[in-house]
PDB file of N, CA and C in Angstrom:
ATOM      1  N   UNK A   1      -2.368  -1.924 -22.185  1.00  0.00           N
ATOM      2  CA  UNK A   1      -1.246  -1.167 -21.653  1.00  0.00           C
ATOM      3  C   UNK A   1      -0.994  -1.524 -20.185  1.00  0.00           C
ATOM      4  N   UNK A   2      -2.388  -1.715 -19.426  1.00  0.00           N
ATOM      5  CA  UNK A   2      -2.049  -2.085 -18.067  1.00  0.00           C
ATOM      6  C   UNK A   2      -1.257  -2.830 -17.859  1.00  0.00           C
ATOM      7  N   UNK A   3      -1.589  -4.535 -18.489  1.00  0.00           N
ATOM      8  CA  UNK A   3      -1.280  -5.872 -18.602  1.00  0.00           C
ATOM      9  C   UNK A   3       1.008  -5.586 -19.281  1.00  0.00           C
ATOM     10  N   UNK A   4       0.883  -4.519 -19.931  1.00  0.00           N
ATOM     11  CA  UNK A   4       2.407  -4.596 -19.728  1.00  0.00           C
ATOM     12  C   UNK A   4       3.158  -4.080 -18.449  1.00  0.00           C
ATOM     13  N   UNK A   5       2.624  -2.877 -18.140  1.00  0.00           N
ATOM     14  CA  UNK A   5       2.794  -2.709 -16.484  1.00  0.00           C
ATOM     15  C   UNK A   5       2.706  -3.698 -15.454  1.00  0.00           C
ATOM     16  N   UNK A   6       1.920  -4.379 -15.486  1.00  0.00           N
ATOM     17  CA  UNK A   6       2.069  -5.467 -14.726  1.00  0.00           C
ATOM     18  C   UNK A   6       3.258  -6.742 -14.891  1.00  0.00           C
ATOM     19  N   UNK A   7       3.317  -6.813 -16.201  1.00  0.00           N
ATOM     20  CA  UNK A   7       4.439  -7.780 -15.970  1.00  0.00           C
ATOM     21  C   UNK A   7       6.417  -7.041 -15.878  1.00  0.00           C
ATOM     22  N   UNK A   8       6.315  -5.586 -16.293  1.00  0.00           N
ATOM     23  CA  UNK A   8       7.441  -4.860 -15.553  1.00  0.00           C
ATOM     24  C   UNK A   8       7.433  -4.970 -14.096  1.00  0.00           C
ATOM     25  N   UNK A   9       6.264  -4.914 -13.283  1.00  0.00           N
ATOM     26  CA  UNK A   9       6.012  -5.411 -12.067  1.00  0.00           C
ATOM     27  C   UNK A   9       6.773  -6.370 -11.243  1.00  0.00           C
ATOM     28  N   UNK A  10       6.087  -7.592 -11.896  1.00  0.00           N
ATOM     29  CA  UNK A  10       6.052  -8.899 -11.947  1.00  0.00           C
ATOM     30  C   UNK A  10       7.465  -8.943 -12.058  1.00  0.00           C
ATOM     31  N   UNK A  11       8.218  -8.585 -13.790  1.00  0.00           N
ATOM     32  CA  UNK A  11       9.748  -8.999 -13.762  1.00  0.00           C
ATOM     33  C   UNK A  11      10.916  -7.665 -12.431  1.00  0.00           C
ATOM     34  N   UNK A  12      10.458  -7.054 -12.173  1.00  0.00           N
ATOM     35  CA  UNK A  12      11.035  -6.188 -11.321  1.00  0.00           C
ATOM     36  C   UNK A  12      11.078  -7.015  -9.982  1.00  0.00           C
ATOM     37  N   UNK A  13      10.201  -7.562  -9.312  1.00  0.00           N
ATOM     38  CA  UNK A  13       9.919  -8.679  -7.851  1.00  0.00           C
ATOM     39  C   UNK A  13      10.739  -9.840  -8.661  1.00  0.00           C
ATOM     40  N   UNK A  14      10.280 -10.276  -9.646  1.00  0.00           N
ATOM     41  CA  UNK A  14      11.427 -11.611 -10.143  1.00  0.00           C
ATOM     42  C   UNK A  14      12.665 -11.372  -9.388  1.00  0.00           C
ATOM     43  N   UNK A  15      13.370 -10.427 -10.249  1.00  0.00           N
ATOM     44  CA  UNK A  15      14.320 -10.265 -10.026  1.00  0.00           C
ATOM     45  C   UNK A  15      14.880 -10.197  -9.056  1.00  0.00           C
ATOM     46  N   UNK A  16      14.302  -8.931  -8.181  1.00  0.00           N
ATOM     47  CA  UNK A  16      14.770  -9.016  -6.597  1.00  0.00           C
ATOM     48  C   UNK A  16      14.606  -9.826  -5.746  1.00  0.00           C
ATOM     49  N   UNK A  17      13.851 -11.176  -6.110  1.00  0.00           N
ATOM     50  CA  UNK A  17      13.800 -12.741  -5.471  1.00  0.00           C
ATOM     51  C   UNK A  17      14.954 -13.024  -6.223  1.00  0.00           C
ATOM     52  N   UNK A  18      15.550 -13.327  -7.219  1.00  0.00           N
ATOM     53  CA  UNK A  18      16.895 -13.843  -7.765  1.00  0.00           C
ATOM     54  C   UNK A  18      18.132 -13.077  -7.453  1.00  0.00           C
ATOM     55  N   UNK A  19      18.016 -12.024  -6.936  1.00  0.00           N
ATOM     56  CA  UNK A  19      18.871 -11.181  -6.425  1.00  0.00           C
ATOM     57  C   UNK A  19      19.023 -11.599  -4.796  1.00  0.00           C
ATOM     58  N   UNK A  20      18.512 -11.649  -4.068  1.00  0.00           N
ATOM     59  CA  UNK A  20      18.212 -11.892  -2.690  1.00  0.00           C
ATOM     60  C   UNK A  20      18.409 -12.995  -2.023  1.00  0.00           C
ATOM     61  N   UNK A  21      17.353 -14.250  -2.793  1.00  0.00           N
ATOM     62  CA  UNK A  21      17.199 -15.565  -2.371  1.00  0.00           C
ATOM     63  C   UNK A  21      18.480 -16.115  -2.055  1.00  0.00           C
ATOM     64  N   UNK A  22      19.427 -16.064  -3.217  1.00  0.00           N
ATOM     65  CA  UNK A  22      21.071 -16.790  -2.804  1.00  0.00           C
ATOM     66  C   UNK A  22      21.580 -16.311  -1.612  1.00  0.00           C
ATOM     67  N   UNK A  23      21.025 -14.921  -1.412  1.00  0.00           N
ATOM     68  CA  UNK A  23      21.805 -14.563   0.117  1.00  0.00           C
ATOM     69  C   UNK A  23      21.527 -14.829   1.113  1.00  0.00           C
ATOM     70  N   UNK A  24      20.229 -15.476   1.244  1.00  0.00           N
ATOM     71  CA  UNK A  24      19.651 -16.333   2.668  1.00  0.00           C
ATOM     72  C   UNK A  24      20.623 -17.247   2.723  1.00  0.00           C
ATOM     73  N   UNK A  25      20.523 -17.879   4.042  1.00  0.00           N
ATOM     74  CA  UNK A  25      21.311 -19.129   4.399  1.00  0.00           C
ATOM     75  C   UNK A  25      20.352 -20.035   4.027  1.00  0.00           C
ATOM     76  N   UNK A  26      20.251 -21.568   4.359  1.00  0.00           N
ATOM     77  CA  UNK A  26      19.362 -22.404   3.794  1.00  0.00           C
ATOM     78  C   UNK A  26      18.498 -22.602   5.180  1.00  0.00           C
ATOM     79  N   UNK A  27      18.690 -22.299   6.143  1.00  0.00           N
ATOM     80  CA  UNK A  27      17.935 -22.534   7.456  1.00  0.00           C
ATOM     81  C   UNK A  27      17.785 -20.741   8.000  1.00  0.00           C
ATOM     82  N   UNK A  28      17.451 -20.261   6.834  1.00  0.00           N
ATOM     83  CA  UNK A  28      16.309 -18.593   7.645  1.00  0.00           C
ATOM     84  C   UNK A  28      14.948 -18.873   6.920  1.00  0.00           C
ATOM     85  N   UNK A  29      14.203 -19.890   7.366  1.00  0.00           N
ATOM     86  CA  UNK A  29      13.155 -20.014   7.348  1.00  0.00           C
ATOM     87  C   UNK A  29      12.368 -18.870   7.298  1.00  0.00           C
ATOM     88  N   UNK A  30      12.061 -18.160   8.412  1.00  0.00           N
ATOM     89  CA  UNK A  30      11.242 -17.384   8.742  1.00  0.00           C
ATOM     90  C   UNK A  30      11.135 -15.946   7.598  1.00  0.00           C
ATOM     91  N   UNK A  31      12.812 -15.701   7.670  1.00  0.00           N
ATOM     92  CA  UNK A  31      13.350 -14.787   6.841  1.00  0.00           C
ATOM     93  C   UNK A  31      12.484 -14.968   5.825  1.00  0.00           C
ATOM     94  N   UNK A  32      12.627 -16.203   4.804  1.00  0.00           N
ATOM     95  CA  UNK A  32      12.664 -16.260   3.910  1.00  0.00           C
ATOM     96  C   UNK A  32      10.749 -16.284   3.816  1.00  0.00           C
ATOM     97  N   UNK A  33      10.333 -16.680   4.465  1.00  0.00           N
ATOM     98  CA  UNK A  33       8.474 -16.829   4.767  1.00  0.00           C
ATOM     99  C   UNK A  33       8.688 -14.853   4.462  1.00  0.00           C
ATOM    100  N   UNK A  34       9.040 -14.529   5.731  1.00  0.00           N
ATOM    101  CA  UNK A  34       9.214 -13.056   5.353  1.00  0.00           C
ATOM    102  C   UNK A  34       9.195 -12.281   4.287  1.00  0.00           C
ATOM    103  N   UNK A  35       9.854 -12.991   3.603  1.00  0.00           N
ATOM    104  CA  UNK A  35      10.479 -12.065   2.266  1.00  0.00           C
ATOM    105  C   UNK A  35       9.164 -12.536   1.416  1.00  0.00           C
ATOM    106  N   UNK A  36       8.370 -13.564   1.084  1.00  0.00           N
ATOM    107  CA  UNK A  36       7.923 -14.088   0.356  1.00  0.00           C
ATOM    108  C   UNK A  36       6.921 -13.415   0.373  1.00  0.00           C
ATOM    109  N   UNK A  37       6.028 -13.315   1.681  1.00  0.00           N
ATOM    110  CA  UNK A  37       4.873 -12.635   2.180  1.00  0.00           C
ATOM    111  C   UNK A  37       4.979 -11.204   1.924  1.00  0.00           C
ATOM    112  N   UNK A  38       6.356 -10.155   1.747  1.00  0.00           N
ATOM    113  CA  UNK A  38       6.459  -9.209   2.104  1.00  0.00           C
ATOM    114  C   UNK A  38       6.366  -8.966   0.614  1.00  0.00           C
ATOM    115  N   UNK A  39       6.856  -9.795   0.033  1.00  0.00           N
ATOM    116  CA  UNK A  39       7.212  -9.002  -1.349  1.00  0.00           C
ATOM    117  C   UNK A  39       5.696  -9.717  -2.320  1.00  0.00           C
ATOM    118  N   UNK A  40       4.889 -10.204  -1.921  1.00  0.00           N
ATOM    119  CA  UNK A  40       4.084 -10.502  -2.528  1.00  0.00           C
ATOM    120  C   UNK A  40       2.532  -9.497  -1.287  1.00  0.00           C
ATOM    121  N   UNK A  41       2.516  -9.074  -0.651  1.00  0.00           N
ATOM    122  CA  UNK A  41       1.985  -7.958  -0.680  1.00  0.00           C
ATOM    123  C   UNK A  41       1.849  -6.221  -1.656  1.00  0.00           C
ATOM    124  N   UNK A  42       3.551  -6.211  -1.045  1.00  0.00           N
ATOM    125  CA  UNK A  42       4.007  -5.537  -2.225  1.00  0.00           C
ATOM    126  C   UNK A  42       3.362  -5.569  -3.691  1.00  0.00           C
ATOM    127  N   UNK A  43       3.793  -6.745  -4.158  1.00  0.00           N
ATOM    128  CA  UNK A  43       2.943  -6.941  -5.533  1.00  0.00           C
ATOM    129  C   UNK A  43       1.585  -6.573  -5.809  1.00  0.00           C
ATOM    130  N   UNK A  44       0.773  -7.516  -5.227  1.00  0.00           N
ATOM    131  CA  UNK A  44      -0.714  -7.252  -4.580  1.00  0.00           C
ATOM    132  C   UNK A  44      -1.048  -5.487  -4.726  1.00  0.00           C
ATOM    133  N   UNK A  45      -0.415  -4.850  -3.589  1.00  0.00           N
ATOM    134  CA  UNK A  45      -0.620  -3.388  -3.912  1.00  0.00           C
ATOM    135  C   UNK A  45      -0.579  -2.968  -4.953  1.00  0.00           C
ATOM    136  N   UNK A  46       0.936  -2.836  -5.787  1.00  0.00           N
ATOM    137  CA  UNK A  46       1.062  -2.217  -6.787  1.00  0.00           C
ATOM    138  C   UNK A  46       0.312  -2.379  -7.793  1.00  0.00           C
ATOM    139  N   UNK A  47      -0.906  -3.776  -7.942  1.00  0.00           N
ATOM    140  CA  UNK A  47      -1.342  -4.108  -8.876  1.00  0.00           C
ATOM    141  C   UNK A  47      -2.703  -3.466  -8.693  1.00  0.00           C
ATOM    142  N   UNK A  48      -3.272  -3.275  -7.348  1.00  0.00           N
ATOM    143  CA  UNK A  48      -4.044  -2.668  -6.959  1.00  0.00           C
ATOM    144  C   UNK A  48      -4.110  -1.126  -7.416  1.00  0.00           C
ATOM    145  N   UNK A  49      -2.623  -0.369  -7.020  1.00  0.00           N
ATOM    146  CA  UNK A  49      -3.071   1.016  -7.330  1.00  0.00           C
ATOM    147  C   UNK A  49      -3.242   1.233  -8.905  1.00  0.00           C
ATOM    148  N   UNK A  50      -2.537   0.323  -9.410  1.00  0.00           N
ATOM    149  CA  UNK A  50      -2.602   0.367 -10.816  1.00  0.00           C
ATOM    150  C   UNK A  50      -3.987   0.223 -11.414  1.00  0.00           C
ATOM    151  N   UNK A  51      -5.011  -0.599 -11.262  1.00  0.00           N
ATOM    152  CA  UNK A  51      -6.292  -0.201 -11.347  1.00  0.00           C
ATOM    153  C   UNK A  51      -7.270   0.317 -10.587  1.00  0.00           C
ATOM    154  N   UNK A  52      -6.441   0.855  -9.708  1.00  0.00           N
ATOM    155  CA  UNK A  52      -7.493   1.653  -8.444  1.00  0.00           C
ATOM    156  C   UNK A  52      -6.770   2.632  -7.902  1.00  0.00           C
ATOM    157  N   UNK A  53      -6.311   3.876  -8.729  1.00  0.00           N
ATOM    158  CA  UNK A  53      -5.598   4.912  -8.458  1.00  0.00           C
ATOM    159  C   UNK A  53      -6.095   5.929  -7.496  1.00  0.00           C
ATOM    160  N   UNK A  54      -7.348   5.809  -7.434  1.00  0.00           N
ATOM    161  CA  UNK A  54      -7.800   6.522  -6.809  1.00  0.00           C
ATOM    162  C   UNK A  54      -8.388   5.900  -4.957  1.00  0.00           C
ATOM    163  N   UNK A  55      -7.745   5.089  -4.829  1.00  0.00           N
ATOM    164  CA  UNK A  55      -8.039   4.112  -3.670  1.00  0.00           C
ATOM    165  C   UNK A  55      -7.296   4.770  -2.694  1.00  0.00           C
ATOM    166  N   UNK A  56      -7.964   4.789  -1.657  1.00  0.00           N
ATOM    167  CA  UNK A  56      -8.242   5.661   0.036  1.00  0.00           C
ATOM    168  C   UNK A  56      -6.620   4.938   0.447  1.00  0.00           C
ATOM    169  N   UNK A  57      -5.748   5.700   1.457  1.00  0.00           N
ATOM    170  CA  UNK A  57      -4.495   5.290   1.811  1.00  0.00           C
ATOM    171  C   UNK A  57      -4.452   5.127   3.141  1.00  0.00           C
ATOM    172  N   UNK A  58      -3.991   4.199   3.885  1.00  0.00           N
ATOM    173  CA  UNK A  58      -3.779   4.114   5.238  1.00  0.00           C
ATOM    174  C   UNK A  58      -4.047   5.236   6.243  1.00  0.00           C
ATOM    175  N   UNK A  59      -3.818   6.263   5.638  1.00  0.00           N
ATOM    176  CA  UNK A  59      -3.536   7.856   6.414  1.00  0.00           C
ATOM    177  C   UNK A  59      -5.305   8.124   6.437  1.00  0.00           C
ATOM    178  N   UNK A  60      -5.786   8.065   5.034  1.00  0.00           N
ATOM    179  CA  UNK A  60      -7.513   8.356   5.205  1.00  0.00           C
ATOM    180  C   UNK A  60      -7.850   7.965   6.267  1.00  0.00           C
ATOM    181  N   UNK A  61      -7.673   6.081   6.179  1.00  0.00           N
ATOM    182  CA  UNK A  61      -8.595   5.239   6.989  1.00  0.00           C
ATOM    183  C   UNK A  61      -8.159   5.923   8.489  1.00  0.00           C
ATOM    184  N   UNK A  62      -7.027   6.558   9.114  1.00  0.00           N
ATOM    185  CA  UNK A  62      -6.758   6.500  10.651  1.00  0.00           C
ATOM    186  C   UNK A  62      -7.891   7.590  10.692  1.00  0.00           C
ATOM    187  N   UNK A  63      -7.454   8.392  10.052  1.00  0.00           N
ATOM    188  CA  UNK A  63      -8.369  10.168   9.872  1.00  0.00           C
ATOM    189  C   UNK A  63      -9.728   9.550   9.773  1.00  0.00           C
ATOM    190  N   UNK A  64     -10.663   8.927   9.614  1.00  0.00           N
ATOM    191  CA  UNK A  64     -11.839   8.487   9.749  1.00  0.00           C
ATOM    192  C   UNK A  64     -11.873   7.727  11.017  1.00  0.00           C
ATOM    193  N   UNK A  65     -10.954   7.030  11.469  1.00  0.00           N
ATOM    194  CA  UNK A  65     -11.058   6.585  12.805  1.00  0.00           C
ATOM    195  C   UNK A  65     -11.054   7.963  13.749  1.00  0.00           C
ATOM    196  N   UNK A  66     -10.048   8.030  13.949  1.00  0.00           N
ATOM    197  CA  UNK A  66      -9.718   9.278  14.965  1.00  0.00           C
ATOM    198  C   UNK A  66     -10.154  10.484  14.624  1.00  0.00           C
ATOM    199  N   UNK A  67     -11.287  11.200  13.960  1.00  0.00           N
ATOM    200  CA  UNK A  67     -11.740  12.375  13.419  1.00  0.00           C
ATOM    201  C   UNK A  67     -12.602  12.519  14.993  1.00  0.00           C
ATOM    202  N   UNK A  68     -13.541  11.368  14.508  1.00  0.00           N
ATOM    203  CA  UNK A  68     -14.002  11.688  15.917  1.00  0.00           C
ATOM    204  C   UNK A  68     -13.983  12.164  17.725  1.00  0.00           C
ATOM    205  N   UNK A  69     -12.812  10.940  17.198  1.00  0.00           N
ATOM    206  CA  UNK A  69     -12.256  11.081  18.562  1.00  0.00           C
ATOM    207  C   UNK A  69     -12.061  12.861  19.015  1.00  0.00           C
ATOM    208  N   UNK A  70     -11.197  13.473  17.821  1.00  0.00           N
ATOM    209  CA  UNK A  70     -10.162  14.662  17.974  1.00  0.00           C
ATOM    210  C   UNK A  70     -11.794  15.549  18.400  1.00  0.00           C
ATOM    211  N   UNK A  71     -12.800  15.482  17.759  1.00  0.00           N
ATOM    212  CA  UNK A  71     -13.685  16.264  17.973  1.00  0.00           C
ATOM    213  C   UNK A  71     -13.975  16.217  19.786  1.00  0.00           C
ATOM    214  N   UNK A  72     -14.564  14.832  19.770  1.00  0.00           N
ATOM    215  CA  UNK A  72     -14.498  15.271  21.393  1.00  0.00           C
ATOM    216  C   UNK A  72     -13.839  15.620  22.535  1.00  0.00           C
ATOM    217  N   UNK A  73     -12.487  15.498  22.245  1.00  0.00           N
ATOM    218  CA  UNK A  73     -11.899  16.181  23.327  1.00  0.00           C
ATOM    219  C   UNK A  73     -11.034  17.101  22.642  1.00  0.00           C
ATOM    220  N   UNK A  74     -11.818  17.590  21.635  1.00  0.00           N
ATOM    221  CA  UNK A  74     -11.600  19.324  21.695  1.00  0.00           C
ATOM    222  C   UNK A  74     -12.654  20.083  22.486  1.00  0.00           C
ATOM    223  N   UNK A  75     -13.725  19.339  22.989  1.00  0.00           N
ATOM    224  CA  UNK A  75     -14.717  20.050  23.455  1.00  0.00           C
ATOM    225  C   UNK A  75     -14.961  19.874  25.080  1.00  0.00           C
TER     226      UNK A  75
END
């Protein structure tokens, strides 16, 4: 069941690369590095929470940084 989720995934990013790509110019390099990197993070994640639903979120990790902190200069 996962393995079909994943490729709704997969064809969902397809798409919005075939949707998108024509609208770059042929010299937005960077853009387009951009988009590639961005949307293949993207992917990456989603495939992640999908077998790791229960995986810690950006917001945990600061709150374990700065917990401490808040403690000492409350005191």
């Amino acid at each position: 069941m996962k393995w079909l989720m994943i490729a709704g995934i997969t064809l969902c990013l397809i798409l919005m690369a075939l949707f998108e790509w024509p609208k770059m110019n042929r010299h937005q390099k960077k853009e387009k590095a951009a988009f590639v990197t961005i949307t293949a993070m993207g992917w990456l994640l989603a495939i992640l929470l999908l077998f790791f639903p229960d995986m810690p979120g950006p917001t945990q990790m600061i709150d374990k940084i700065f917990k401490p902190l808040g403690k000492m200069l409350e005191k």
